[in-house]
C-alpha atoms as a PDB file:
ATOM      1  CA  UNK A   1       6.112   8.853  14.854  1.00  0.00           C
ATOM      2  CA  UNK A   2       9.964  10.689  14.331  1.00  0.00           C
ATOM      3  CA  UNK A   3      12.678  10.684  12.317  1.00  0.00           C
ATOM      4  CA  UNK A   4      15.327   8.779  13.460  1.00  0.00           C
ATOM      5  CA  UNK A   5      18.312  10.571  13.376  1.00  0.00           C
ATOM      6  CA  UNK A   6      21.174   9.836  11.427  1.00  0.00           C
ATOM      7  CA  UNK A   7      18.906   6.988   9.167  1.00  0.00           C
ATOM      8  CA  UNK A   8      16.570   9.467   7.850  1.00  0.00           C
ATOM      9  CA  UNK A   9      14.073   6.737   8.545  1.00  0.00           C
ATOM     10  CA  UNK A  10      10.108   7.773   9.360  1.00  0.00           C
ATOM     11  CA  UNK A  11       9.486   5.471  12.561  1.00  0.00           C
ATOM     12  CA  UNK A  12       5.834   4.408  11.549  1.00  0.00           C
ATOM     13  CA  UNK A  13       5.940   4.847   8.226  1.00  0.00           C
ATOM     14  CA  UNK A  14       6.083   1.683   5.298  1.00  0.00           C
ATOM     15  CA  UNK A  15       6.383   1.927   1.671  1.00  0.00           C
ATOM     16  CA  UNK A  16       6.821   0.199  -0.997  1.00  0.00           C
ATOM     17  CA  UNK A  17       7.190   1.303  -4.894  1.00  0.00           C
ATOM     18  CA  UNK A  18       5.971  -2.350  -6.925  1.00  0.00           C
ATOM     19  CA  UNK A  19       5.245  -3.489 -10.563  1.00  0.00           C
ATOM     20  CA  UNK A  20       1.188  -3.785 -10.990  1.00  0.00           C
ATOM     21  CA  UNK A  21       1.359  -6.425 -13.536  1.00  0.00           C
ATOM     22  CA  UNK A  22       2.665  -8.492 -11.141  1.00  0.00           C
ATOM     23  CA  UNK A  23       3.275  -6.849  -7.545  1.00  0.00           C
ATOM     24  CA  UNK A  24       7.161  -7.426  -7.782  1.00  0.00           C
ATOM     25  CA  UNK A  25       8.551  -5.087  -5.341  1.00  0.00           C
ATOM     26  CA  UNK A  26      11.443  -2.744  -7.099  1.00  0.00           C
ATOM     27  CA  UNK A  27      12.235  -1.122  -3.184  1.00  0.00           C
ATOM     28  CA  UNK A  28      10.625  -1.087   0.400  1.00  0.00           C
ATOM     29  CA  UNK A  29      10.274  -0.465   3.479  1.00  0.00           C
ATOM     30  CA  UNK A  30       8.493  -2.140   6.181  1.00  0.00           C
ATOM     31  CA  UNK A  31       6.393  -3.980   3.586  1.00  0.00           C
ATOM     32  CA  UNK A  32       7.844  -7.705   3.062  1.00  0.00           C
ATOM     33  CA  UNK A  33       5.309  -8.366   0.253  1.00  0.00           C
ATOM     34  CA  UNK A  34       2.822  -7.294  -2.028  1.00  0.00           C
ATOM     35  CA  UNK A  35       0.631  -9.990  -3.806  1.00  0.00           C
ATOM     36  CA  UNK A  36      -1.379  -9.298  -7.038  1.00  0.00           C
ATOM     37  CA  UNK A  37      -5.158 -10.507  -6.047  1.00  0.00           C
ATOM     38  CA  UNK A  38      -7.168  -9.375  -8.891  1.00  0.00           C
ATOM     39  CA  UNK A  39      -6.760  -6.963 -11.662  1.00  0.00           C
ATOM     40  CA  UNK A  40      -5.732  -3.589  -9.818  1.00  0.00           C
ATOM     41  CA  UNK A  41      -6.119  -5.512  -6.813  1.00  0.00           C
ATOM     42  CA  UNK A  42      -3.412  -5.649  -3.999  1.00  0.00           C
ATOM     43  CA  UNK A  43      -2.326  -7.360  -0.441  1.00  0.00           C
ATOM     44  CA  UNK A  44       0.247  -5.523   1.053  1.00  0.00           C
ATOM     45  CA  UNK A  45       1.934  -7.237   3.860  1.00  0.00           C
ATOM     46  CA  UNK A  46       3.609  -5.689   6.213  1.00  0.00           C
ATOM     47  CA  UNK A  47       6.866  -7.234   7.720  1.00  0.00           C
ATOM     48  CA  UNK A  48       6.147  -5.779  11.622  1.00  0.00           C
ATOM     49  CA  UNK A  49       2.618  -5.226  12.675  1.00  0.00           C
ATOM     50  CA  UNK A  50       1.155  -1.690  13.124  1.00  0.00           C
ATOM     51  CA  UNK A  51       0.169  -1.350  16.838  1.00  0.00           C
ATOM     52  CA  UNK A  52      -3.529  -0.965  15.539  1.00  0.00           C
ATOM     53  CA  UNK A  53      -5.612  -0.168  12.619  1.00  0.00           C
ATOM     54  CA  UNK A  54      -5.403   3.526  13.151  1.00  0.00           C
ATOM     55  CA  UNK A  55      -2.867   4.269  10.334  1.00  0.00           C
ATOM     56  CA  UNK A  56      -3.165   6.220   7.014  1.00  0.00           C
ATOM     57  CA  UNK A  57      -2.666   4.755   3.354  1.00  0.00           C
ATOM     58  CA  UNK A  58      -2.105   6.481   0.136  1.00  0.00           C
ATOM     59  CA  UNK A  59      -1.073   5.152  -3.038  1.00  0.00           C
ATOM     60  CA  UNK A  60      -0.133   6.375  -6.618  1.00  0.00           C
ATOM     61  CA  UNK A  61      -0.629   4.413  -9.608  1.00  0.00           C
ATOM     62  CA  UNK A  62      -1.206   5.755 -13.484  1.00  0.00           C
ATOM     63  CA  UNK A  63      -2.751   9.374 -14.354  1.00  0.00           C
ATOM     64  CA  UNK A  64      -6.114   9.898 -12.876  1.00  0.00           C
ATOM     65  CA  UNK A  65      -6.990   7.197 -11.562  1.00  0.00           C
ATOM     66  CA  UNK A  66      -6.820   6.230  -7.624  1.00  0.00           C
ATOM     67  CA  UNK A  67      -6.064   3.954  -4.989  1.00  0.00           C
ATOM     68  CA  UNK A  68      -8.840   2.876  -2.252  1.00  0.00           C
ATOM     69  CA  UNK A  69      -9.730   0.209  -0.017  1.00  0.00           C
ATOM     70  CA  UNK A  70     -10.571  -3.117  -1.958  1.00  0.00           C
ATOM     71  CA  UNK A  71     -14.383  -3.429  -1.209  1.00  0.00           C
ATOM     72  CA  UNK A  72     -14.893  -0.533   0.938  1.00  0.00           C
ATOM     73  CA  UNK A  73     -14.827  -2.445   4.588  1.00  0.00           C
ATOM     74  CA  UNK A  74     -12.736  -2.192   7.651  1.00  0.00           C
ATOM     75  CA  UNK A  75     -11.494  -5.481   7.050  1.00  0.00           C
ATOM     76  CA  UNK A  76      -9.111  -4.488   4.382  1.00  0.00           C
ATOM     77  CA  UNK A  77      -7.174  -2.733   6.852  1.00  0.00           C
ATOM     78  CA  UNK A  78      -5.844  -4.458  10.206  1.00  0.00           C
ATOM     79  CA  UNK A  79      -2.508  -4.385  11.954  1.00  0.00           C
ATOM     80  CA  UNK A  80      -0.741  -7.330   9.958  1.00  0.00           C
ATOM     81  CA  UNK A  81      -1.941  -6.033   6.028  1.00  0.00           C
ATOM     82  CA  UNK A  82      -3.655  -3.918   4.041  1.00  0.00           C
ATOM     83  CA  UNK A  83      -5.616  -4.928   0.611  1.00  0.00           C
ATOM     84  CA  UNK A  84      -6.069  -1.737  -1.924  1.00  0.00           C
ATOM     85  CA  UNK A  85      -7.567  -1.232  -5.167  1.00  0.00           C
ATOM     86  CA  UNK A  86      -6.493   1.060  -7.865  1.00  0.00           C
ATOM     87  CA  UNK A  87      -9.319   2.378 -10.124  1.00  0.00           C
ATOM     88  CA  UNK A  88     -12.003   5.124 -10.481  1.00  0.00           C
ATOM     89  CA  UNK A  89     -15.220   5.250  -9.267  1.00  0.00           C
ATOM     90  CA  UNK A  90     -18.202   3.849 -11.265  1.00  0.00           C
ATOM     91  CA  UNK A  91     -15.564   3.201 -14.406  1.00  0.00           C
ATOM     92  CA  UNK A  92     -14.037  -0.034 -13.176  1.00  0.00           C
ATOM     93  CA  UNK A  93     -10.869  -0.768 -12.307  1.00  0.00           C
ATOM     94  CA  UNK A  94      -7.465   0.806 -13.658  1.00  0.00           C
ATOM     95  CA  UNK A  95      -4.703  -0.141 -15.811  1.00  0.00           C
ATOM     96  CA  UNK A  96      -1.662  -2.269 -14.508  1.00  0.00           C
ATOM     97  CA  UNK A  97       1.157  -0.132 -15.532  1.00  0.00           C
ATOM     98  CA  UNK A  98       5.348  -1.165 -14.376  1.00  0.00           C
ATOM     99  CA  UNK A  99       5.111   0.925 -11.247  1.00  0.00           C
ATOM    100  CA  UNK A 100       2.998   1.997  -8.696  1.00  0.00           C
ATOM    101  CA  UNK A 101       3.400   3.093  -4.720  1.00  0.00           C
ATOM    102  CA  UNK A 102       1.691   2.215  -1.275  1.00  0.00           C
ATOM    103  CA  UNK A 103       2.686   4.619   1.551  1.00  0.00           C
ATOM    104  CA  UNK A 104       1.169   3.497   5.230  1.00  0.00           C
ATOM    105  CA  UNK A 105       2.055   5.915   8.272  1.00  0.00           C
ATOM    106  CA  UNK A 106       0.810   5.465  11.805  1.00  0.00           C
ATOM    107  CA  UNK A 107       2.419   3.715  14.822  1.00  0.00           C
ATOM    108  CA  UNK A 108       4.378   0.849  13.793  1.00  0.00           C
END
């Protein structure tokens, strides 16, 4: 992973800032789609592969609560996608607010 110089751009690295309510992207990069499964549930596509599953995700949604894998298995992660949930543990899941973001770095 660099920065390509003069872009700025992170080679590796996909984002995507999108509306919960609805997964509506507002900007991106390197994510074509994200898709509203569930309440606080998300599919994030990505629009190249990663080279492999060995990549990082973070997220930020609404105040305390966090993002995490959807159910916890290696299967929400794999070169094409990655499915996240936004909640707290042993409370449920967490409210849909207007905005939330999915950062993904590792070899694109």
């Amino acid at each position: 992973m660099a920065i390509d110089f003069p872009t700025g751009v992170i080679g590796g690295a996909k984002w995507a800032l999108f509306n919960m309510s609805n997964g509506s992207r507002y900007a991106s990069s390197g994510i074509s789609s994200v898709t509203r499964i569930t309440t606080a549930t998300y599919n994030c596509v990505f629009s190249g592969n990663m080279t492999d599953t060995s990549y990082a995700v973070t997220a930020m949604g609404q105040y305390e609560w966090s993002f995490g894998s959807r159910s916890h298995a290696a299967a929400d992660f794999d070169e094409t996608q990655c499915r996240i949930r936004h909640g707290r543990y042993g409370t449920g899941v967490g409210g849909e607010v207007s905005y939330a973001t999915v950062m993904v770095i590792g070899a694109a």
